[in-house]
N, C-alpha and C. Protein backbone atom coordinates (compact mmCIF):
# COMPACT_ATOMS: atom_id res chain seq x y z
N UNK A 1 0.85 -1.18 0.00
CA UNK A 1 0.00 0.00 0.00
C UNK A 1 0.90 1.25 0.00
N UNK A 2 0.74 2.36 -1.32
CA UNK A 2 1.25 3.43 -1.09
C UNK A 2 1.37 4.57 -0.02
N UNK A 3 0.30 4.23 0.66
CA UNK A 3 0.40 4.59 1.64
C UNK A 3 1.26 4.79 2.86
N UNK A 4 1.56 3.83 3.30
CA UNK A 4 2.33 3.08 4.09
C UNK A 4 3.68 3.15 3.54
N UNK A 5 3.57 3.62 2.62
CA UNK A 5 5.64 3.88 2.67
C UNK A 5 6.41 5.20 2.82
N UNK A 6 7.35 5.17 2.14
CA UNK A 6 8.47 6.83 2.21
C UNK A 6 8.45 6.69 1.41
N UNK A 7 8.89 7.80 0.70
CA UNK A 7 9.87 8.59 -0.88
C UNK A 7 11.19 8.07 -0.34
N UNK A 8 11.57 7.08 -1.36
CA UNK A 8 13.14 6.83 -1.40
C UNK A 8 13.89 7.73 -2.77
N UNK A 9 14.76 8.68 -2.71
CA UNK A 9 15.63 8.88 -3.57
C UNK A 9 16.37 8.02 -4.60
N UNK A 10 15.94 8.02 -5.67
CA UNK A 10 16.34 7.35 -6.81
C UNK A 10 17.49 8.17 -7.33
N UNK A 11 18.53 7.10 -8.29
CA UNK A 11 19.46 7.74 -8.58
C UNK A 11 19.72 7.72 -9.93
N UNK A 12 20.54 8.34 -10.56
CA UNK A 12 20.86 8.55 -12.10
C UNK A 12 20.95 7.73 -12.46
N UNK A 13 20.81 7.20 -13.79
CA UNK A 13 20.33 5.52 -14.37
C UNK A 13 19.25 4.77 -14.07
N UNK A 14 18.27 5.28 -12.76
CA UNK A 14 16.98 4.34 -12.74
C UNK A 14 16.01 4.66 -13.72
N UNK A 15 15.55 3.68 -14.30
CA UNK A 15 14.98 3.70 -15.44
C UNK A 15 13.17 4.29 -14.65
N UNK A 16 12.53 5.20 -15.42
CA UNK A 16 11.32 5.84 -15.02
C UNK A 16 10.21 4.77 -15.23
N UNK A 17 9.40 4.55 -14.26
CA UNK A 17 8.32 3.69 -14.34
C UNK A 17 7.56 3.27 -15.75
N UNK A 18 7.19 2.20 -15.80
CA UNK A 18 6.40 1.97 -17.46
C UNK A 18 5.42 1.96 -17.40
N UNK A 19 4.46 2.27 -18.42
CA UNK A 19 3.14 2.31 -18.70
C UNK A 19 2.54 1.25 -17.86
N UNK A 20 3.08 -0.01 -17.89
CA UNK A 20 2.69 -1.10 -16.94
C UNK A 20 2.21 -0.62 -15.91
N UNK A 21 3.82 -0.18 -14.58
CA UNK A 21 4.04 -0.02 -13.87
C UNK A 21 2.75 1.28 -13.43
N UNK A 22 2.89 2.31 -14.14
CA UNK A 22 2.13 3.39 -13.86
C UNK A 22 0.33 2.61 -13.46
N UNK A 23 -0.28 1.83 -14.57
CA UNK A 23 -1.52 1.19 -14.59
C UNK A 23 -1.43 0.68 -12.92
N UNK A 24 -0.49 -0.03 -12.64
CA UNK A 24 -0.46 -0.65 -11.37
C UNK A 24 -0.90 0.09 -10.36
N UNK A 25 -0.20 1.22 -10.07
CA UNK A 25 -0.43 2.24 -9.19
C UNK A 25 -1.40 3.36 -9.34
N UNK A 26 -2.24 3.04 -10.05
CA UNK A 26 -3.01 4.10 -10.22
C UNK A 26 -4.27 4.28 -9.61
N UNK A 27 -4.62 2.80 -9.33
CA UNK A 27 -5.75 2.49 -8.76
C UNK A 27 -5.81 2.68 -7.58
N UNK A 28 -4.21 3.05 -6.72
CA UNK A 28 -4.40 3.71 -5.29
C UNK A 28 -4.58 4.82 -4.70
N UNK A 29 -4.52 5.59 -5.84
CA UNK A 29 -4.94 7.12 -6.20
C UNK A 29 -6.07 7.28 -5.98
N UNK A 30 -6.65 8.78 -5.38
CA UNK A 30 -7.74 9.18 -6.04
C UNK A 30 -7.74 9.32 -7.74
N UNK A 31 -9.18 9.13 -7.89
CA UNK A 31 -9.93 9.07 -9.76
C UNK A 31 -9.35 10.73 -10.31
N UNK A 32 -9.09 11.31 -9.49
CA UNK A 32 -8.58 13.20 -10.20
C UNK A 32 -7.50 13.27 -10.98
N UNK A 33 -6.23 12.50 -10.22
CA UNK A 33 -5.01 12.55 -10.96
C UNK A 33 -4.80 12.13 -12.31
N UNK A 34 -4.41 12.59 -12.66
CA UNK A 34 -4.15 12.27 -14.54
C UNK A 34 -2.66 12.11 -14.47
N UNK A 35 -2.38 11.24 -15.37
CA UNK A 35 -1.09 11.04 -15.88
C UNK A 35 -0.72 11.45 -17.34
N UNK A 36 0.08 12.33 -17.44
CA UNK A 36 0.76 12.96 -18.56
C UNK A 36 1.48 12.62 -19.07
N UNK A 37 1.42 11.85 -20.75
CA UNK A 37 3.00 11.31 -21.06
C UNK A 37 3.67 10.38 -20.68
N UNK A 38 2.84 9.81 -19.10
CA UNK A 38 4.38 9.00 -18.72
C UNK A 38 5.50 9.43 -18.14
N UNK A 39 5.34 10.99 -17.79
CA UNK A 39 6.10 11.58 -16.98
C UNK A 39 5.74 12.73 -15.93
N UNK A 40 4.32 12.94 -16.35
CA UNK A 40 3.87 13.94 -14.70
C UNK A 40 2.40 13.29 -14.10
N UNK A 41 2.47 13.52 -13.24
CA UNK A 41 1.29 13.28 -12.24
C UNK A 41 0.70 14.15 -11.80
N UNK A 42 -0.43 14.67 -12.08
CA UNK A 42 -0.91 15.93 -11.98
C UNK A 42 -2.39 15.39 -11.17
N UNK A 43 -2.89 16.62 -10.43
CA UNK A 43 -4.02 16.62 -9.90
C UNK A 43 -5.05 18.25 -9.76
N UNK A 44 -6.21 18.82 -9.87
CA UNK A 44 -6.55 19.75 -9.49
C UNK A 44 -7.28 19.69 -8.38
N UNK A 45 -7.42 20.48 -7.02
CA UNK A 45 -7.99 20.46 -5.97
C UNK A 45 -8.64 21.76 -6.15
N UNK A 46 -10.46 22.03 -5.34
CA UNK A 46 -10.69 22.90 -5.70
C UNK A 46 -11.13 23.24 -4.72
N UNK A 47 -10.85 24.23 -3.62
CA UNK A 47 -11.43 25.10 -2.26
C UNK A 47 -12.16 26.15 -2.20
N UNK A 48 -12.98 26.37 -1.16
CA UNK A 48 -13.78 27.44 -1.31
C UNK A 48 -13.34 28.97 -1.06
N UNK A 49 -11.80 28.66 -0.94
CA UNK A 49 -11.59 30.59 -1.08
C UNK A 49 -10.16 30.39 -1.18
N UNK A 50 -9.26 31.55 -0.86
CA UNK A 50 -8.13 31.17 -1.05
C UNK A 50 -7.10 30.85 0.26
N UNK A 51 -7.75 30.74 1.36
CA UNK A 51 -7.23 30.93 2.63
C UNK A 51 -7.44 29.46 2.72
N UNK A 52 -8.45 28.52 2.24
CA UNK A 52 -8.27 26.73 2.38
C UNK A 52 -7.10 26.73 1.54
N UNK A 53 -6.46 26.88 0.15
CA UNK A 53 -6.14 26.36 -0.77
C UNK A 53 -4.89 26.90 -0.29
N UNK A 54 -4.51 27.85 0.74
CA UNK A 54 -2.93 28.33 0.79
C UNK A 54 -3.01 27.59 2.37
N UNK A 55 -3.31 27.50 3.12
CA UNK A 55 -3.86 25.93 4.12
C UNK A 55 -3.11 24.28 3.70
N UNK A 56 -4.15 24.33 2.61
CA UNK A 56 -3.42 22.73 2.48
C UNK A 56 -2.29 22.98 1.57
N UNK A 57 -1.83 24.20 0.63
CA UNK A 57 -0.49 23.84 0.15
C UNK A 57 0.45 24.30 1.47
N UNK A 58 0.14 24.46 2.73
CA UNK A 58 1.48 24.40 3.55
C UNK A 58 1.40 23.03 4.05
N UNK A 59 -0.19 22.39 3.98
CA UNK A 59 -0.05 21.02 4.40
C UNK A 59 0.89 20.10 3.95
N UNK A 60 0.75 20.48 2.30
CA UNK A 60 1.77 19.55 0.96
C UNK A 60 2.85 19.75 1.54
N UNK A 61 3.82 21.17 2.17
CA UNK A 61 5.00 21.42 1.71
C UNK A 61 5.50 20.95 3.21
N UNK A 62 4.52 20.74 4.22
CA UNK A 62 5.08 19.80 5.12
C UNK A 62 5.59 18.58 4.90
N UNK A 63 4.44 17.82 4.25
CA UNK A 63 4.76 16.52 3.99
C UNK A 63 5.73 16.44 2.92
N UNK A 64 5.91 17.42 2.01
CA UNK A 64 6.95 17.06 1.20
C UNK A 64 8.46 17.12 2.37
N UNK A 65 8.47 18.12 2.80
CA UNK A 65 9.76 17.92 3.52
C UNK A 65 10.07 16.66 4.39
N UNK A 66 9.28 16.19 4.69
CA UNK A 66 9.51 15.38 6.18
C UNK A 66 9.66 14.27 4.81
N UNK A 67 9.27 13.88 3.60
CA UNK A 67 9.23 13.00 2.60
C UNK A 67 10.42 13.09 1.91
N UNK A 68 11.01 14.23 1.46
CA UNK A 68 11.83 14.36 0.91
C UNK A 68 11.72 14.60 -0.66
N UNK A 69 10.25 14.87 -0.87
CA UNK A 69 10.00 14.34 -2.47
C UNK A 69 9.09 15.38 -2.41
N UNK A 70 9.70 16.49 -3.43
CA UNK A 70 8.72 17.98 -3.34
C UNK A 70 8.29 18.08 -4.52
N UNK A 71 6.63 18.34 -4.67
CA UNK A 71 6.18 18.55 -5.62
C UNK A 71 5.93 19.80 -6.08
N UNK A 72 5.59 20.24 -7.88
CA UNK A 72 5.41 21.32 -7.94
C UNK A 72 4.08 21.95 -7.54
N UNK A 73 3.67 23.02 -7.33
CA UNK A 73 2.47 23.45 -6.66
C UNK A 73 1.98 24.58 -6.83
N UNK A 74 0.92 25.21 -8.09
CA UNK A 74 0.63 25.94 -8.08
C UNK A 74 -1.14 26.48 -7.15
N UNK A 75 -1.49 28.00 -6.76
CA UNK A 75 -2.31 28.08 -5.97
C UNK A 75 -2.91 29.42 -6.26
N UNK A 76 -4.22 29.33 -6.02
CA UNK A 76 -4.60 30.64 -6.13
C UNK A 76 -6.53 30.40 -5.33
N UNK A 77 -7.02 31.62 -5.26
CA UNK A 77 -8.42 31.41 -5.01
C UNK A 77 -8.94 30.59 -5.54
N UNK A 78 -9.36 29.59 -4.05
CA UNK A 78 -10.23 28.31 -4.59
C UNK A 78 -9.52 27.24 -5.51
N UNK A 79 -7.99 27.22 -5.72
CA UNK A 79 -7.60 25.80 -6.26
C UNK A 79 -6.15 25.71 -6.22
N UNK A 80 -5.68 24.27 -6.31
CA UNK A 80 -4.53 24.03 -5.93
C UNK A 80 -4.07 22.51 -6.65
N UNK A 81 -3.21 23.15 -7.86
CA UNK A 81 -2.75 22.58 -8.88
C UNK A 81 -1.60 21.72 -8.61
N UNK A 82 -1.30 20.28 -8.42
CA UNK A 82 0.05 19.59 -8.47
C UNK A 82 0.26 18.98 -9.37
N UNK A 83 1.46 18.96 -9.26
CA UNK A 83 2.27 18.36 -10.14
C UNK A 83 3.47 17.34 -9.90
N UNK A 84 3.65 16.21 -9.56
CA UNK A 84 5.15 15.17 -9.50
C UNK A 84 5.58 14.76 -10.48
N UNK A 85 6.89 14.61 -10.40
CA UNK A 85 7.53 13.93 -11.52
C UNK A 85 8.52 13.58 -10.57
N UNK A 86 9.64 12.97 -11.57
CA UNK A 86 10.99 12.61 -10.79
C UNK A 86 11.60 13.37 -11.76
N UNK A 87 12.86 14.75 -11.31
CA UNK A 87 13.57 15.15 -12.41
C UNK A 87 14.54 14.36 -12.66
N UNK A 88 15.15 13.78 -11.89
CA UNK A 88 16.15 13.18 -12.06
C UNK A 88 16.39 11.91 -13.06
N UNK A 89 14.88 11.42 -13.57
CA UNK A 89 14.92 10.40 -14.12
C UNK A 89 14.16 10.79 -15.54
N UNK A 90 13.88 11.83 -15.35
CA UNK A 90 12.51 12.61 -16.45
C UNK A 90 11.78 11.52 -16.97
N UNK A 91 10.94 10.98 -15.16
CA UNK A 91 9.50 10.73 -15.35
C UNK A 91 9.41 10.12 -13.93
N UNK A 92 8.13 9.17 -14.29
CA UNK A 92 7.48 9.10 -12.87
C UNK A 92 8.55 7.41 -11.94
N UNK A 93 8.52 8.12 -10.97
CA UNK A 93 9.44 6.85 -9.96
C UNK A 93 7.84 6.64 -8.74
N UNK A 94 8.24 5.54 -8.47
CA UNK A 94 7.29 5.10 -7.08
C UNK A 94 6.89 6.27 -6.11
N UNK A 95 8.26 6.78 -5.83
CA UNK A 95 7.93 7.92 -4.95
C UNK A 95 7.22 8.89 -5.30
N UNK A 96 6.66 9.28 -6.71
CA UNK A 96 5.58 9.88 -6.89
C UNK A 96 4.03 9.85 -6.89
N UNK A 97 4.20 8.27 -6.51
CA UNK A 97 2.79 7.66 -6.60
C UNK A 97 2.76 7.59 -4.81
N UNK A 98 3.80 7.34 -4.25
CA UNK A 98 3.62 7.74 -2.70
C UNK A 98 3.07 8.88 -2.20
N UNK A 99 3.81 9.99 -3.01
CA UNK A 99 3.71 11.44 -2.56
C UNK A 99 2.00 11.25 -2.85
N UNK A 100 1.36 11.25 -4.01
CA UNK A 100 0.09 11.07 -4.08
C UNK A 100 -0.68 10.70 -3.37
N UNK A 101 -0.60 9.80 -2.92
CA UNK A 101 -1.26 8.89 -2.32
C UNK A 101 -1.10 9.56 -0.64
N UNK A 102 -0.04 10.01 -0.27
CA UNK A 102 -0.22 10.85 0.77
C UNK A 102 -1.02 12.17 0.83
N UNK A 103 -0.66 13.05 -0.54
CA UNK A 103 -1.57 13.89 -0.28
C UNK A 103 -2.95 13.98 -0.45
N UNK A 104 -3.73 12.44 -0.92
CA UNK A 104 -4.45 12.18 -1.20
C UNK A 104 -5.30 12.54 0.12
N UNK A 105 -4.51 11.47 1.68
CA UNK A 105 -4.60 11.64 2.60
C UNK A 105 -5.07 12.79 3.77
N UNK A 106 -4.27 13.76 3.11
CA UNK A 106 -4.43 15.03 3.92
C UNK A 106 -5.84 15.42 3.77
């Protein structure tokens, strides 16, 4: 369960998850996230003003730290746009489907 794990740091040469791999993990997601390409993981969240939506992106940028695996994050009144990837591998690693699945959580 994605849940239940950490973001481990992947290193140069790990090959980015496969279409396979991605199908696998997707189903532990919430139904919002879309997958791009094969290399981003995107989601839109939508709040009722802008004081929820700048709220839970300090929620994200907690959990990204204590995770180690920071996503991109855009925000404004009423919504709150992410984005994961792995740069290092230019595309998606496990730990992006973790990060998900955590902030799924929040």
């Amino acid at each position: 369960m994605l849940l239940n794990q950490k973001c481990i740091p992947c290193s140069l040469g790990t090959p980015p998850l496969s279409k396979e791999d991605i199908a696998g993990y997707l189903p532990e997601l919430d139904n919002d996230w879309i997958v791009d390409q094969n290399k981003l993981l995107k989601r839109m969240i939508e709040f009722k003003n802008f004081a929820e939506s700048f709220d839970f992106v300090c929620k994200i940028a907690d959990l990204a730290e204590e995770q180690g695996h920071h996503p991109d994050i855009r925000f404004g009144w009423g919504y709150v746009s992410i984005h994961l990837t792995t740069h290092k591998i230019n595309g998606l690693s496990e730990s992006d489907f973790i990060m998900a699945a955590k902030i799924d959580a929040l």
